[in-house]
Structure formats: structure tokens, C-alpha cells
Protein backbone atom coordinates (compact mmCIF):
# COMPACT_ATOMS: atom_id res chain seq x y z
CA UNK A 1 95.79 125.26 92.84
CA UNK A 2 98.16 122.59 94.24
CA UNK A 3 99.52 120.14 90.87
CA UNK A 4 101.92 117.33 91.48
CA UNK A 5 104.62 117.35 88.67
CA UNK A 6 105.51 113.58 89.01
CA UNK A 7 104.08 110.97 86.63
CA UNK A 8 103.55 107.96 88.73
CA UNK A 9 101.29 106.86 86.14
CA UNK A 10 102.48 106.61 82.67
CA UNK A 11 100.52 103.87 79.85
CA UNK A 12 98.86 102.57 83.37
CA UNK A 13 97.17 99.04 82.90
CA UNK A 14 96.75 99.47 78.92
CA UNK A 15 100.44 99.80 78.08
CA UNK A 16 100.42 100.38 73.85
CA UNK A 17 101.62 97.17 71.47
CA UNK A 18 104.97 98.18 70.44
CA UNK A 19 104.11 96.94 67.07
CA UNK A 20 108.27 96.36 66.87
CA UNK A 21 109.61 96.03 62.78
CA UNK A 22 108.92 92.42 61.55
CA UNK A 23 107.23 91.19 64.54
CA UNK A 24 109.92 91.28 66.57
CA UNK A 25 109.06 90.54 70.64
CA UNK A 26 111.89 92.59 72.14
CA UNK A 27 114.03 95.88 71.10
CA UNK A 28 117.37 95.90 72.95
CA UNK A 29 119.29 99.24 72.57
CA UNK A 30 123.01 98.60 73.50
CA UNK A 31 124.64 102.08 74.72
CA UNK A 32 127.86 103.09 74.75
CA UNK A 33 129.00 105.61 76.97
CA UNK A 34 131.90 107.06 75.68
CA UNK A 35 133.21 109.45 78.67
CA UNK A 36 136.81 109.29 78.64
CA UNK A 37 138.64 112.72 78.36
CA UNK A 38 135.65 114.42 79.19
CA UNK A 39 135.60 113.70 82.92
CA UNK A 40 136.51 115.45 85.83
CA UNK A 41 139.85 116.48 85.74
CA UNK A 42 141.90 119.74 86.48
CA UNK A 43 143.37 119.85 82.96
CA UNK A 44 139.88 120.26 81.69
CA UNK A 45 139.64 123.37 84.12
CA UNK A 46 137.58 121.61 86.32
CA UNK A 47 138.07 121.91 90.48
CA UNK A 48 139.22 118.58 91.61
CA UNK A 49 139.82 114.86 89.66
CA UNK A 50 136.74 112.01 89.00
CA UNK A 51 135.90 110.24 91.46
CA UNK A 52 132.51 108.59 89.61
CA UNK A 53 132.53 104.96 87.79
CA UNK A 54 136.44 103.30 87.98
CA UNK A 55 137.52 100.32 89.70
CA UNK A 56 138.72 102.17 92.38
CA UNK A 57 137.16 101.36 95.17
CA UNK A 58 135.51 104.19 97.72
CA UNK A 59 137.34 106.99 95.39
CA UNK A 60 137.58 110.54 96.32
CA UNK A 61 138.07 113.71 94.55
CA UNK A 62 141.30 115.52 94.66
CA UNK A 63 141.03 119.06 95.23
CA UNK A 64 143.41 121.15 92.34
CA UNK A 65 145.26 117.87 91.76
CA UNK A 66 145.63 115.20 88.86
CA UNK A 67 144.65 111.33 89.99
CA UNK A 68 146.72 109.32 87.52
CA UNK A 69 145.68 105.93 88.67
CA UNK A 70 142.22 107.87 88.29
CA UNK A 71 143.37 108.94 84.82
CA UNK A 72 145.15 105.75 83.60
CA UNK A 73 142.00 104.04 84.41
CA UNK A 74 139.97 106.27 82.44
CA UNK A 75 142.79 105.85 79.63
CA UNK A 76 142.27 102.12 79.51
CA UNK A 77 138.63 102.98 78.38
CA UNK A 78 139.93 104.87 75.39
CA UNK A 79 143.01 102.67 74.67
CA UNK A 80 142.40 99.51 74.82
CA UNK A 81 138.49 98.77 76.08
CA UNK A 82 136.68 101.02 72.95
CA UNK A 83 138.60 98.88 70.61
CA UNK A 84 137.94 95.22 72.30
CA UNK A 85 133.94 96.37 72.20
CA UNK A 86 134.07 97.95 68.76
CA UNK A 87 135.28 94.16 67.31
CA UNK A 88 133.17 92.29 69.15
CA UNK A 89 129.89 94.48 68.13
CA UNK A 90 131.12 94.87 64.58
CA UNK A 91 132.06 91.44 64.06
CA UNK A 92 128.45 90.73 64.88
CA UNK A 93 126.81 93.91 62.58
CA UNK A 94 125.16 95.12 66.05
CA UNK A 95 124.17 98.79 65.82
CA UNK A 96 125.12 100.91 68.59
CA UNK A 97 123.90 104.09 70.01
CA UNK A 98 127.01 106.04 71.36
CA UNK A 99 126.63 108.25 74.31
CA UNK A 100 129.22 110.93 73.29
CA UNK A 101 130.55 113.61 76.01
CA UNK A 102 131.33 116.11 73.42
CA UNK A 103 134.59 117.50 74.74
CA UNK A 104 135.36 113.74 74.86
CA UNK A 105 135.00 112.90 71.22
CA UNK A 106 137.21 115.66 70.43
CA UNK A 107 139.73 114.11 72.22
CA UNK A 108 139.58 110.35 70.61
CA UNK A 109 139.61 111.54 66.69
CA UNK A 110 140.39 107.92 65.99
CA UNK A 111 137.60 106.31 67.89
CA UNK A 112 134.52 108.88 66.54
CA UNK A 113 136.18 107.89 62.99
CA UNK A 114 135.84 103.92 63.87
CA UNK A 115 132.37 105.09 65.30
CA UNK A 116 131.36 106.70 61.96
CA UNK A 117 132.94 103.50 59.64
CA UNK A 118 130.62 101.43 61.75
CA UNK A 119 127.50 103.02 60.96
CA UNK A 120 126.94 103.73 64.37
CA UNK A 121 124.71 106.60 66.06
CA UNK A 122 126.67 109.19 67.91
CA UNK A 123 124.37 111.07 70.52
CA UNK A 124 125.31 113.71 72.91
CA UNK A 125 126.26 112.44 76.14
CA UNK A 126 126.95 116.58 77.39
CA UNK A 127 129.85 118.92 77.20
CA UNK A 128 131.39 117.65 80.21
CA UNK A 129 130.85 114.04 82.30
CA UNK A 130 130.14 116.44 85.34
CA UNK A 131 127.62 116.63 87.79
CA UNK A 132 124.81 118.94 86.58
CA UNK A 133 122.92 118.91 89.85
CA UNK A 134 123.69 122.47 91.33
CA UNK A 135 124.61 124.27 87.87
CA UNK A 136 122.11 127.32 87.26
CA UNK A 137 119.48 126.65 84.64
CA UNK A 138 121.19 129.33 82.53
CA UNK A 139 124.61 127.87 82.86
CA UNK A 140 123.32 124.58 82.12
CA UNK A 141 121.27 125.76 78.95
CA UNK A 142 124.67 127.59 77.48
CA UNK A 143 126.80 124.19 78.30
CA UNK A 144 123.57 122.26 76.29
CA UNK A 145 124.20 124.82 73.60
CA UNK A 146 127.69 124.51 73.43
CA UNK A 147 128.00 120.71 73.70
CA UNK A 148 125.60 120.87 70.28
CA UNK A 149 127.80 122.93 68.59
CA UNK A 150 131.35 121.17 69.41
CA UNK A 151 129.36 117.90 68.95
CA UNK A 152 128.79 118.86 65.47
CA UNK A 153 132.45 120.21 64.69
CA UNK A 154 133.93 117.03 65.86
CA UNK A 155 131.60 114.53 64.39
CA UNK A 156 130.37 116.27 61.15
CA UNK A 157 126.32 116.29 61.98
CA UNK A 158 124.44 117.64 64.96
CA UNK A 159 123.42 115.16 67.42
CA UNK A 160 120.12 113.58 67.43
CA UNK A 161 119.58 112.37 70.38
CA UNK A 162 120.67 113.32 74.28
CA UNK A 163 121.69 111.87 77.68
CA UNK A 164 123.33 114.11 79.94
CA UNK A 165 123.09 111.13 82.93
CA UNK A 166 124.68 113.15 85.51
CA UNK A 167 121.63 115.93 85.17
CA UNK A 168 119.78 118.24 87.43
CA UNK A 169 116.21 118.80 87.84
CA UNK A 170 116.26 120.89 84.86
CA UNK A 171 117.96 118.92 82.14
CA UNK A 172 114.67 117.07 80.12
CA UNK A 173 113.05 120.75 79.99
CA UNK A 174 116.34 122.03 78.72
CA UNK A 175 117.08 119.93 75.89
CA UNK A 176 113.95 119.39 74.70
CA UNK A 177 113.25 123.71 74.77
CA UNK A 178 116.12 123.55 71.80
CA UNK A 179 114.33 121.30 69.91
CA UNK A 180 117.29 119.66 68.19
CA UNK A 181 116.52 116.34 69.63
CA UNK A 182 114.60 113.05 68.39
CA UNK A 183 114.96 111.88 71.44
CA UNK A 184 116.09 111.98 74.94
CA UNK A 185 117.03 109.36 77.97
CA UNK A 186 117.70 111.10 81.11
CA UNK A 187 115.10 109.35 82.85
CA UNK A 188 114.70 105.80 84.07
CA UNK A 189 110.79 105.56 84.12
CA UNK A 190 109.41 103.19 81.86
CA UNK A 191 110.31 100.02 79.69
CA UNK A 192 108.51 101.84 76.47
CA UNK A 193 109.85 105.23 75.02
CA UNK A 194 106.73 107.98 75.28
CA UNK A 195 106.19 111.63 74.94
CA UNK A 196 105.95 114.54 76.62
CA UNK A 197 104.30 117.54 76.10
CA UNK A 198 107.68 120.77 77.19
CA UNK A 199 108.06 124.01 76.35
CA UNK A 200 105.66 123.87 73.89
CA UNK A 201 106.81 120.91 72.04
CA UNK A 202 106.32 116.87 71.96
CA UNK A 203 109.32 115.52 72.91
CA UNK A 204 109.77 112.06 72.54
CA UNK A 205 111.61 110.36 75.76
CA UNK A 206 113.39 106.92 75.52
CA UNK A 207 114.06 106.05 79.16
CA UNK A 208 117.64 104.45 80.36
CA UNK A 209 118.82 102.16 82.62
CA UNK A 210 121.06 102.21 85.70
CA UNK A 211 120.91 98.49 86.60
CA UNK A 212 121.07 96.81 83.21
CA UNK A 213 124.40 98.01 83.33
CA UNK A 214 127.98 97.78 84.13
CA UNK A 215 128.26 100.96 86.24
CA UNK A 216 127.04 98.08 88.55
CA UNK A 217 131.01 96.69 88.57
CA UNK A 218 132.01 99.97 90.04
CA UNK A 219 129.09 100.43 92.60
CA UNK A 220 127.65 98.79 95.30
CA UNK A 221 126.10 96.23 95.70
CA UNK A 222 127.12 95.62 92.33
CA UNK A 223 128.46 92.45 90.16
CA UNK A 224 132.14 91.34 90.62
CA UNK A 225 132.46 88.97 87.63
CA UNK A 226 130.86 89.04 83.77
CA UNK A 227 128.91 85.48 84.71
CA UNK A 228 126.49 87.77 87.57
CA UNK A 229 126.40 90.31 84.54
CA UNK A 230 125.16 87.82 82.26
CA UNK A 231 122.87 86.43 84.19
CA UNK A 232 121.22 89.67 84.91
CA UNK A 233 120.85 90.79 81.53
CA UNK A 234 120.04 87.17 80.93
CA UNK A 235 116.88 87.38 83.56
CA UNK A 236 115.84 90.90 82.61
CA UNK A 237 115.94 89.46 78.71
CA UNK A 238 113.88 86.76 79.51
CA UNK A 239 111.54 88.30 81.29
CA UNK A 240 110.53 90.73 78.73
CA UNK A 241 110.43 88.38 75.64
CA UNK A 242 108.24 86.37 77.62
CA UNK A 243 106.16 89.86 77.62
CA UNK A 244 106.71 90.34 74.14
CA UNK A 245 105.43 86.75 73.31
CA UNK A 246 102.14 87.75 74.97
CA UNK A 247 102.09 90.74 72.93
CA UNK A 248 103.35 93.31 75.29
CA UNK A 249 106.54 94.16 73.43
CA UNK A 250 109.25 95.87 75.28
CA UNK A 251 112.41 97.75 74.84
CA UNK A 252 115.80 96.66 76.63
CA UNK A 253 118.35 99.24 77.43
CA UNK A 254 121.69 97.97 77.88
CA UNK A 255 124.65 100.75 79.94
CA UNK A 256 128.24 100.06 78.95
CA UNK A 257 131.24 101.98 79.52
CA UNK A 258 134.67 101.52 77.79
CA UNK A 259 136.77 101.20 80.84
CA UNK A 260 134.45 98.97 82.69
CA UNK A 261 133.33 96.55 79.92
CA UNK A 262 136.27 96.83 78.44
CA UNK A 263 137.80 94.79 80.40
CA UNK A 264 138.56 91.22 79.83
CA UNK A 265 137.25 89.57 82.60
CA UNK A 266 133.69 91.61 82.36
CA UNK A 267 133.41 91.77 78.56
CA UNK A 268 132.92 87.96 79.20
CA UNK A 269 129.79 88.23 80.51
CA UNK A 270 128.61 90.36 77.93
CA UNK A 271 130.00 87.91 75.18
CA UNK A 272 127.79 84.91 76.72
CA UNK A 273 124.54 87.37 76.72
CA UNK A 274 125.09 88.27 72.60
CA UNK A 275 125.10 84.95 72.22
CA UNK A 276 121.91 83.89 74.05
CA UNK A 277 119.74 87.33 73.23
CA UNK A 278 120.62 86.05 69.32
CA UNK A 279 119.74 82.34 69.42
CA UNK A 280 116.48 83.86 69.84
CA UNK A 281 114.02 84.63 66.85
CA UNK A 282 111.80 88.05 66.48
CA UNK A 283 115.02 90.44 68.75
CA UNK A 284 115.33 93.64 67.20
CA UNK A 285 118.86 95.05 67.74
CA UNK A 286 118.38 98.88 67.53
CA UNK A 287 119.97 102.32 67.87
CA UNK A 288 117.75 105.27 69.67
CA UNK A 289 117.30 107.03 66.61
CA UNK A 290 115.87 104.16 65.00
CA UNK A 291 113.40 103.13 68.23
CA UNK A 292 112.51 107.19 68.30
CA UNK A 293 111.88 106.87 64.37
CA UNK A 294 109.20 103.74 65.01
CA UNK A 295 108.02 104.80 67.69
CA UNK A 296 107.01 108.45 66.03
CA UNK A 297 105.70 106.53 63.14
CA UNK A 298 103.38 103.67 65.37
CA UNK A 299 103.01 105.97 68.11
CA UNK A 300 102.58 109.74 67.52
CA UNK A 301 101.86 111.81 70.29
CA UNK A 302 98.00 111.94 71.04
CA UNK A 303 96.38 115.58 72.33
CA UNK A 304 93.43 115.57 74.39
CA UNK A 305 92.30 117.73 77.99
CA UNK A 306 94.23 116.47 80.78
CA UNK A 307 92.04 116.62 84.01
CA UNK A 308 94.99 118.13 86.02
CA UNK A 309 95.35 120.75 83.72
CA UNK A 310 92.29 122.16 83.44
CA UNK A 311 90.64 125.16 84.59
CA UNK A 312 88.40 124.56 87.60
CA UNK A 313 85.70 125.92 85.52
CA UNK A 314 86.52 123.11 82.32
CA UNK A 315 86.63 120.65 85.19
CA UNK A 316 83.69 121.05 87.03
CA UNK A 317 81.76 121.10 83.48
CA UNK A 318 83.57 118.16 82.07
CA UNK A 319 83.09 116.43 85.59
CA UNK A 320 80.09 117.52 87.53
CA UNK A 321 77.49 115.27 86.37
CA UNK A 322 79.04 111.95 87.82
CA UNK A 323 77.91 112.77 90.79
CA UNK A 324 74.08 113.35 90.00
CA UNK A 325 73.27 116.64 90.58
CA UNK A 326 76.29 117.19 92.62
CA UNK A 327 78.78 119.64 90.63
CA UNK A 328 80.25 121.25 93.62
CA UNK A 329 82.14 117.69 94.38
CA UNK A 330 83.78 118.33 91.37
CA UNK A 331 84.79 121.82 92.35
CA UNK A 332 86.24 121.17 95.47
CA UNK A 333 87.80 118.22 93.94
CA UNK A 334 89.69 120.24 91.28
CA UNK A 335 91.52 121.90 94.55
CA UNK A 336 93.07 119.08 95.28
CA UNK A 337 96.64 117.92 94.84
CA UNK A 338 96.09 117.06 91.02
CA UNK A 339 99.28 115.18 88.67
CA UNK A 340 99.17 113.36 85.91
CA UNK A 341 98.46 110.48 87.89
CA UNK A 342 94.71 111.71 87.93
CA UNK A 343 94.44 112.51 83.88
CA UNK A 344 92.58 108.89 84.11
CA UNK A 345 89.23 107.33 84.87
CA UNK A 346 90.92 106.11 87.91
CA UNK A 347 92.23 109.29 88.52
CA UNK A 348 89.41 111.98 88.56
CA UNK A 349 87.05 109.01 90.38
CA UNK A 350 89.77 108.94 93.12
CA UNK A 351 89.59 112.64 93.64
CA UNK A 352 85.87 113.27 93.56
CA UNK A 353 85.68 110.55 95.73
CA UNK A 354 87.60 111.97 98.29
CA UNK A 355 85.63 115.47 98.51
CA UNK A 356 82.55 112.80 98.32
CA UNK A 357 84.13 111.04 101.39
CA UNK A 358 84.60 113.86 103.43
CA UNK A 359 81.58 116.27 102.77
CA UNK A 360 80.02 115.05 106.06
CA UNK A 361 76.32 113.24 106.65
CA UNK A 362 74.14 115.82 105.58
CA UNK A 363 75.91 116.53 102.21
CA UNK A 364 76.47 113.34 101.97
CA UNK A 365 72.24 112.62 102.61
CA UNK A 366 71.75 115.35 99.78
CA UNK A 367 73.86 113.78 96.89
CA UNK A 368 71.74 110.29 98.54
CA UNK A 369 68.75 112.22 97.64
CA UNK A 370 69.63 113.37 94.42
CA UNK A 371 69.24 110.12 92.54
CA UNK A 372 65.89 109.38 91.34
CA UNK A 373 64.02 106.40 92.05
CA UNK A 374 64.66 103.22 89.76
CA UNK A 375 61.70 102.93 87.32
CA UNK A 376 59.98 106.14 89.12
CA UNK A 377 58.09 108.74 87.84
CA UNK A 378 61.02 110.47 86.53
CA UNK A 379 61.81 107.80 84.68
CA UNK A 380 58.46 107.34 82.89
CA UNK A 381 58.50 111.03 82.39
CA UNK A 382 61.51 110.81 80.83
CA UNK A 383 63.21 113.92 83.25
CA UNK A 384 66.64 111.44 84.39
CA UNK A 385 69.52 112.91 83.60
CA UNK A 386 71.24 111.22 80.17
CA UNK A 387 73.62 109.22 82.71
CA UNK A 388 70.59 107.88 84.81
CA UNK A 389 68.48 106.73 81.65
CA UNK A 390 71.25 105.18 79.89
CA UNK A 391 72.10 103.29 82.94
CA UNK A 392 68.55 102.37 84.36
CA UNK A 393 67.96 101.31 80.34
CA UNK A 394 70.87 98.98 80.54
CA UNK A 395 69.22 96.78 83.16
CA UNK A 396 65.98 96.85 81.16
CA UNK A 397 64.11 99.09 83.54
CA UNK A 398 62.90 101.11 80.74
CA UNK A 399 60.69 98.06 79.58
CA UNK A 400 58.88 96.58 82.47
CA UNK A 401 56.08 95.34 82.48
CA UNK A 402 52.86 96.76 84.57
CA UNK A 403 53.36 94.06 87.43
CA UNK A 404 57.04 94.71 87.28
CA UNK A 405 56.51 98.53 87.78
CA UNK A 406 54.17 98.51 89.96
CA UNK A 407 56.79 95.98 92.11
CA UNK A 408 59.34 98.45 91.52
CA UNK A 409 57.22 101.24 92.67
CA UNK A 410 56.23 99.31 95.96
CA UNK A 411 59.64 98.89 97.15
CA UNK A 412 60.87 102.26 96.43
CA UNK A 413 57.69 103.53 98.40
CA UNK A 414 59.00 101.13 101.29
CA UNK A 415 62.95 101.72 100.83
CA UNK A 416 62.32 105.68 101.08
CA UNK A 417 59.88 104.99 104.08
CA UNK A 418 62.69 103.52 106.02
CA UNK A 419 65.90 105.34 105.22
CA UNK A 420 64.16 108.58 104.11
CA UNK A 421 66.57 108.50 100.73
CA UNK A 422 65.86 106.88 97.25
CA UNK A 423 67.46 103.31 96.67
CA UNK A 424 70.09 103.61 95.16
CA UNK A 425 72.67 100.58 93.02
CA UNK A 426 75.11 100.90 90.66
CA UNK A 427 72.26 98.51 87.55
CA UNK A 428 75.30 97.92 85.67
CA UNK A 429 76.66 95.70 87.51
CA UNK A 430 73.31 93.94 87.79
CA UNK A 431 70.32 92.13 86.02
CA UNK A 432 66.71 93.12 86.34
CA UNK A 433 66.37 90.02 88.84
CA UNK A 434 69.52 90.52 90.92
CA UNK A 435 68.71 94.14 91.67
CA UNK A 436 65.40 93.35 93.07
CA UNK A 437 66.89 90.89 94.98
CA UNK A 438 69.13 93.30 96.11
CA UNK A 439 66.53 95.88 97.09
CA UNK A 440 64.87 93.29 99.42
CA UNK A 441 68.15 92.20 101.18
CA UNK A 442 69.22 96.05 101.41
CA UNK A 443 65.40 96.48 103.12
CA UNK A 444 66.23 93.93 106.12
CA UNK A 445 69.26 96.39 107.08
CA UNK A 446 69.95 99.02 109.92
CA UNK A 447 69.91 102.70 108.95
CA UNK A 448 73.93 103.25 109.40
CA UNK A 449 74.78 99.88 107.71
CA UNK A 450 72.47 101.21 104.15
CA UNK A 451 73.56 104.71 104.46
CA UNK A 452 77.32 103.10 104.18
CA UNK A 453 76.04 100.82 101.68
CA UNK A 454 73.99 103.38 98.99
CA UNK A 455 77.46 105.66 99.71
CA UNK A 456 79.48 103.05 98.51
CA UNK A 457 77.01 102.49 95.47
CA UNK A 458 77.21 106.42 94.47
CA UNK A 459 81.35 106.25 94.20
CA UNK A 460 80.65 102.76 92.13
CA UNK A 461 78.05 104.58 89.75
CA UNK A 462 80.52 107.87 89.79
CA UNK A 463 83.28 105.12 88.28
CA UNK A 464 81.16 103.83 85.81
CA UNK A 465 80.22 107.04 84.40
CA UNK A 466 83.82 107.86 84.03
CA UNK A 467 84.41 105.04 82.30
CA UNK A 468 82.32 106.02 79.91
CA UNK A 469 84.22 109.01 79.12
CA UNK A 470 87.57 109.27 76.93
CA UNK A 471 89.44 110.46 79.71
């Protein structure tokens, strides 16, 4: 069995309503990263100095020495660019969600206490604003552990919510195995928080951003003033309360860092968005914790068989039938390379497509012979399969009249005659008159152009069925 872990599907076409508090068209989440004294430095016993996210440009690490422009910069952040960001949000009664590297907040008592006066959510940002990437699971699960606990002793409560941001492969399945979380962000997936089903639990996931965000000042190609910030986050706003409007609310995650931010010339740019995001009517300024608590409320998690988990067995069962008489195309298909991506109508009709595809003339000529005639004998003694009577009744054929039947019966008796295999249309996408117009164009055609032709009509039938079904 070959299963592809990536969702490259998510909500799909039929995204949920939001349902936001009070109507409101857009959430927007501002963030806080709040990294200085918890970075990279050979104080903290780490290796080398930071090297990530300052406006030094093309930085390097220094192996088993202190950077102190590196370090000053980093100090600004604390000093003087947490304090310009904490008036301008509390001046305005914005919540903010704090992204707290633990080791961090015990460094800046004075800041976690302006943190906690302002009512805003502290969540774990890690123990260390380190690179995760190549840390064994085990080391990384202890350093999880121990962020929780030092978290707690500095702040007073446990966090809530997590966002390591510089994470390995491992991270999501990590924190949410401890099941302290109400959320979790280290992943950049979606515009709508959502769950996931890990280590047993439903975990809810609030994705993040990387480009609504002023990292963007310190990377490249990246902005180099606060007007090309604003007008980003201006865009991206716009864009999605248009969406809301149209009642496909959206959440807004907004990345900023003390030392970048902070400064002057970029907090500008943020100023000028505040004040455009609240001339608007029905904007929800939220924390995480409070999106996670709506969202659990509006949108628990929902528990049904997923295609790409099941058995091949509970597959070809729940699946064989689309194909009439055909289960072993739902067999093979189950060997494919099933994800998420195929725990949808879309999905398992792509799949048992392909084995349909590929089986080669004569299989292909035996699922073509399968199907019964339209309006045949099977049908008037009632043998179709429930699939093949529901459809055939949808076009009216189980009510024709005697001329109609016995003009139905002619042209299958001609149809099989020709191409030695029944005819063969998906009726639900017809009338009673257009398919037998149908069946006398399909008569006037070669033998290679129908067989291509009733295929193609199998695979449309095979995606109705499955529409049918709450896959």
C-alpha cells in the first residue's frame, strides 16, 4: 500500500461559511513574535550567533562567538520596538496573540507583565528561536515539554496555543501528541483554521503566514519601506473582505516581529493599514484562542471513512459497484498512490478511473458489456442493479410507453448488432428525447470512435454514482 501524506486538498470547492461573531466578513489575527533573548546566541549555550530575521543584510553565523551588532539589533526589539507596538495596539483595544519563545519571556519580565495588563494571549513560540529541522524527534519532544513547563513558570498559565516556526517535519505531530494545545500554526496551508485527526486526537490547526508579514523587510525580495507593507496587507485585506461579502468569510494572519516593526520607518506602514482594515464595518479583530474557540463551537471536527484509509477490503465494498459489475477496478485502484487528496468524489473517481483507463481492450469490452440495455429486459424484470434503476428511472425510462419500448428495444437490437456491446450513456445528463437522439447519432459512428465514446460514458456514470455517495 503506497499513501501520500500531503493534503493538497483541504475544504476543496465547498470551503465551510465561517459563520464569524456578529456577521463579521473577515477575522484578522495580528501576531506578535516575541523572539528576543531566545535566539541563537552562545550565551544561551548554543554553537554559533543568529543569523535569521535582522536588518543585516546577507548575515552569517559566528562559530563560538557573540555578534553584538547581531545582538543590539535583537535588543532594539525588546527595548524600544515591543513598547512602540504595545501603545499603538493598546491605544486602539486590539487583541493580540503573542508568539512567546519561552526562554525569551523569561528574559523580558517587564514586557510578559505589559503583555498580561493588556489582556493579551501569550502562546508558545518554543524553548529556543532555533532551527528544529535536524533535532531528533525525541530531543524535540523533551524541548516541547520543557518549553510548556518554563512557559508556565514565567507567565503564570500553560500555553494554549503553539508555533514553533522554525520546525522540522515532526513538530504538528509533536505538539498536538501532548494534547495541551487549542491550537496550533506551524503550517501555512489554508486561509480557514481546520482539524486534523494525530496521534489519536483532533487537533485543531490555525495556519500562519510568511508573506503577510514583516520578516519580508529582512528577506528577499522583500519590502524596503512601511508604504509596500501597507499596501500588501492592504491588497490581501481587500481581497478577502470582498470574499467575505460573498459569504466566503476568511481569516487574515498578520507576522510581526519587535525589532522589525518596531521600527519607525516600518511601523508606518502598519499604522496606515489599522486605520483602513477599521474604517471598515463587520472586521473581527481576534486572538488564536478566540478563532480556535469559534471555530470548535461552528465547526467541530466531523468523523467519517476516509477512502485512503481504508482497508482494500472496506474499499472495494464501499466502491465496487460504480463500475457495474466491475469490483476488481476498485481493487486495483485501492493500490494506488492514495492521500487525502482522494477522500473525495473527485478523488476515488480519479483513481478508479485510472485502473479503468489502463485495463486494456478486452477488460475494457467486459465492463462495456456489463451494463444492461436501456429499457431492456432487465429492466422490465426489475434485475438492474439499484444504481442502474435509479438512474434509467431518472430519465423516465421506467414509464414508456409500448411504442416507446418497443423503439428503445429496436435500437438496442441494432446498437449491439454493430459494436457487439450494449449502448451505453450517462441518462442523467439527458432527457428521454435527447438520449434517443443520441443513440441514433452514436449509430452513424465507426467502431473505434463508439468504443472511445461508451468508455468515456462509463467514467461519466462512475462520477455520478459517486456523487451520490457522502464521500
Amino acid at each position: 500500500m503506497d499513501r501520500y501524506p500531503r493534503n493538497m486538498r483541504g475544504y476543496g470547492r465547498d470551503a465551510p461559511d465561517a459563520h464569524w461573531p456578529e456577521g463579521a466578513k473577515l477575522a484578522i489575527s495580528l501576531v506578535l513574535n516575541y523572539e528576543e533573548g531566545g535566539e541563537n546566541n552562545i550565551l544561551h549555550g548554543d554553537a554559533a550567533s543568529e543569523a535569521f530575521l535582522s536588518d543585516i543584510a546577507g548575515a552569517a553565523q559566528w562559530a563560538g562567538q557573540r555578534h553584538w551588532n547581531m545582538e543590539s539589533i535583537y535588543e532594539y526589539g525588546a527595548r524600544a520596538g515591543f513598547w512602540r507596538l504595545h501603545r499603538l495596539f493598546t491605544c486602539r483595544n486590539l487583541p493580540v496573540t503573542i508568539y512567546g519563545v519561552a526562554t525569551a519571556l523569561a528574559r523580558s519580565p517587564e514586557q510578559v507583565e505589559a503583555m498580561k495588563e493588556a489582556g493579551w494571549e501569550i502562546a508558545s513560540h518554543g524553548l529556543k528561536w532555533v532551527e528544529h529541522k535536524d533535532i531528533p524527534p525525541e530531543e524535540e519532544a523533551r524541548q516541547i515539554t520543557e518549553a510548556i513547563r518554563l512557559h508556565t513558570e514565567v507567565v503564570g498559565t500553560p500555553p494554549k496555543g503553539w508555533y514553533t516556526g522554525r520546525c522540522s517535519v515532526n513538530t504538528v505531530a509533536l505538539t498536538a501528541k501532548t494534547g495541551a494545545f487549542d491550537w496550533i500554526s506551524d503550517t501555512y496551508d489554508d486561509d480557514l483554521p481546520y482539524w486534523l485527526t494525530l496521534e489519536g486526537r483532533d487537533q485543531l490547526v490555525i495556519p500562519y503566514t510568511l508573506e503577510a508579514n514583516d520578516m519580508r523587510f529582512a528577506t528577499a525580495p522583500g519590502y524596503i519601506e512601511g508604504e509596500q507593507f501597507f499596501q500588501y496587507l492592504k491588497d490581501t485585506f481587500d481581497t478577502l473582505y470582498a470574499e467575505g461579502v460573498a459569504g466566503q468569510g476568511k481569516m487574515f494572519s498578520i507576522g510581526l516581529h519587535n525589532r522589525l516593526i518596531g521600527r519607525p520607518g516600518k511601523i508606518a506602514g502598519l499604522t496606515r493599514f489599522l486605520d483602513y482594515a477599521q474604517s471598515h464595518e463587520g472586521v473581527w479583530f481576534a486572538t488564536r484562542g478566540q478563532i480556535a474557540a469559534h471555530w470548535a463551537a461552528t465547526h467541530p471536527p466531523v468523523h467519517k471513512p476516509r477512502p485512503s484509509e481504508m482497508t482494500q477490503d472496506e474499499f472495494a465494498t464501499r466502491f465496487g459497484r460504480i463500475y457495474e459489475h466491475s469490483q476488481w477496478i476498485a481493487g486495483r485502484a485501492w493500490e494506488l498512490e492514495l492521500g487525502p487528496a482522494h477522500d473525495c468524489a473527485a478523488g476515488v473517481a480519479s483513481v478508479l478511473a485510472r485502473i479503468f483507463r489502463t485495463a486494456g481492450h478486452e477488460a475494457q469490452l467486459a465492463v462495456l458489456r456489463a451494463h444492461p440495455d436501456l429499457a431492456g429486459k432487465l429492466a422490465q424484470a426489475k434485475r438492474l442493479t439499484a444504481e442502474s434503476t435509479s438512474e434509467q428511472a431518472s430519465a423516465g425510462l421506467d414509464a414508456l410507453t409500448d411504442d416507446e419500448r418497443a423503439t428503445f428495444q429496436q435500437l438496442n437490437a441494432d446498437y449491439v448488432a454493430k459494436f457487439g456491446f450494449p449502448f451505453i450513456i450517462a441518462v442523467r445528463d439527458h432527457s428521454k428525447a435527447s438520449i434517443l437522439q443520441a443513440f441514433h447519432t452514436r449509430l452513424t459512428h465507426d467502431a473505434e470512435t463508439e468504443f472511445t465514446e461508451a468508455c468515456r460514458q462509463v467514467e461519466r456514470i462512475a462520477r455520478h454514482r459517486l456523487n451520490d455517495m457522502d464521500i
